[in-house]
Protein backbone atom coordinates (compact mmCIF):
# COMPACT_ATOMS: atom_id res chain seq x y z
CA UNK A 1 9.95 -5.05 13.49
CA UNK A 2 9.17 -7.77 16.37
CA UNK A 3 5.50 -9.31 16.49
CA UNK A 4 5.09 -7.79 19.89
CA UNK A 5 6.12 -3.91 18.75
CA UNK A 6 3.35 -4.47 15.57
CA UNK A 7 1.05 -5.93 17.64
CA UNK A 8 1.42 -2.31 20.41
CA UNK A 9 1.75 0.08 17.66
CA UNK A 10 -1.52 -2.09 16.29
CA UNK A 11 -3.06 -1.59 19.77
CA UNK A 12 -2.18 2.45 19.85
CA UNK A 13 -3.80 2.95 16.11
CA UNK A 14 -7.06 1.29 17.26
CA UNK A 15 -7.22 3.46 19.98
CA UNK A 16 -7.23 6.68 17.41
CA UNK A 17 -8.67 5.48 14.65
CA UNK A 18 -10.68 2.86 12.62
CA UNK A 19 -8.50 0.68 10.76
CA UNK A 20 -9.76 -1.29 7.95
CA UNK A 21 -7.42 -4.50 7.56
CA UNK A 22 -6.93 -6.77 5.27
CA UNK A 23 -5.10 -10.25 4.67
CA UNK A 24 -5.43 -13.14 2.81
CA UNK A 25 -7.14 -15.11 5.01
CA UNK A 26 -8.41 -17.59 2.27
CA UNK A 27 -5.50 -18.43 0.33
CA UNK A 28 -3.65 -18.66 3.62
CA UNK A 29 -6.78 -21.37 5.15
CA UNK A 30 -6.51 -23.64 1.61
CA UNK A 31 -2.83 -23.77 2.17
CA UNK A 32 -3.66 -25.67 5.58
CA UNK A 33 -5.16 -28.44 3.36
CA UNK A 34 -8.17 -28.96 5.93
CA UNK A 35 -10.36 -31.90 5.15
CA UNK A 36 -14.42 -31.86 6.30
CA UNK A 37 -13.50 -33.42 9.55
CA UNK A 38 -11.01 -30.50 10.32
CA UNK A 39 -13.82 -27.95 9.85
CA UNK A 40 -16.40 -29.78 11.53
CA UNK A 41 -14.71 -30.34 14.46
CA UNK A 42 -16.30 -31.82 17.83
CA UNK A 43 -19.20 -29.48 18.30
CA UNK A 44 -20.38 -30.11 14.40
CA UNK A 45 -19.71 -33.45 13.82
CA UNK A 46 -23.31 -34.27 13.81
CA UNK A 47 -24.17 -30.88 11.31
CA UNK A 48 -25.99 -32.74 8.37
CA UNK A 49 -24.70 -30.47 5.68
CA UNK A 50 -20.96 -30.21 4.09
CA UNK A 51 -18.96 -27.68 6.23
CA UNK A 52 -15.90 -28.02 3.87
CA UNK A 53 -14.94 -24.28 2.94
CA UNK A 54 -16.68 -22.42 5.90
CA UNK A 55 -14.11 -20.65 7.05
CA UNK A 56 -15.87 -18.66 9.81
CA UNK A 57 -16.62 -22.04 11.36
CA UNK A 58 -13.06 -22.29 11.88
CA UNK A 59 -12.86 -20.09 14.71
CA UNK A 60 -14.81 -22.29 16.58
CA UNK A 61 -13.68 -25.48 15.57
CA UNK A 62 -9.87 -24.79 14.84
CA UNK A 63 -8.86 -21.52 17.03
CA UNK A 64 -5.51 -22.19 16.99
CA UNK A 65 -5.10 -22.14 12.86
CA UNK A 66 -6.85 -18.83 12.92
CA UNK A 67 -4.52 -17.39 15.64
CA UNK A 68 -1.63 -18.79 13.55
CA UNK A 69 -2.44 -17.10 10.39
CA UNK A 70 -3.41 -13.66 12.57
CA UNK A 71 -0.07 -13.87 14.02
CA UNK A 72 2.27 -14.51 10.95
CA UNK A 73 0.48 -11.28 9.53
CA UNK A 74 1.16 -9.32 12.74
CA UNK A 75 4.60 -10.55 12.45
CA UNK A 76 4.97 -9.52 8.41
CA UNK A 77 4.18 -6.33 9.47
């Protein structure tokens, strides 16, 4: 199935229905092999703690790896 007919028939279940989903997410970050400076990006380089291993952060500071990982699950169905 094409990334683009998941991602619709996605779309049409939302519209019914609550979907619970669920992914790796965290094995599929630690395979990225992101060092502190990777998580902190720009807008926390000045943070005074350790922001190694806060994911969440990462869809502020590294959109595009988050999108990436969302897509190749759209596109494994």
């Amino acid at each position: 199935m094409s990334g683009e007919r998941t991602r619709l028939d996605l779309e049409q279940a939302l519209s019914e229905r609550i979907l619970v989903l669920d992914g790796a997410m965290g094995t599929m970050i630690q395979a990225l092999s992101l060092d502190e400076a990777m998580f902190r990006g720009e807008e926390f380089a000045g943070h005074p703690a350790a922001l190694d291993g806060c994911n969440d952060l990462l869809c502020l500071t590294l959109p595009e790896a988050i999108e990436k990982i969302h897509d190749e699950f759209l596109e494994a169905g």
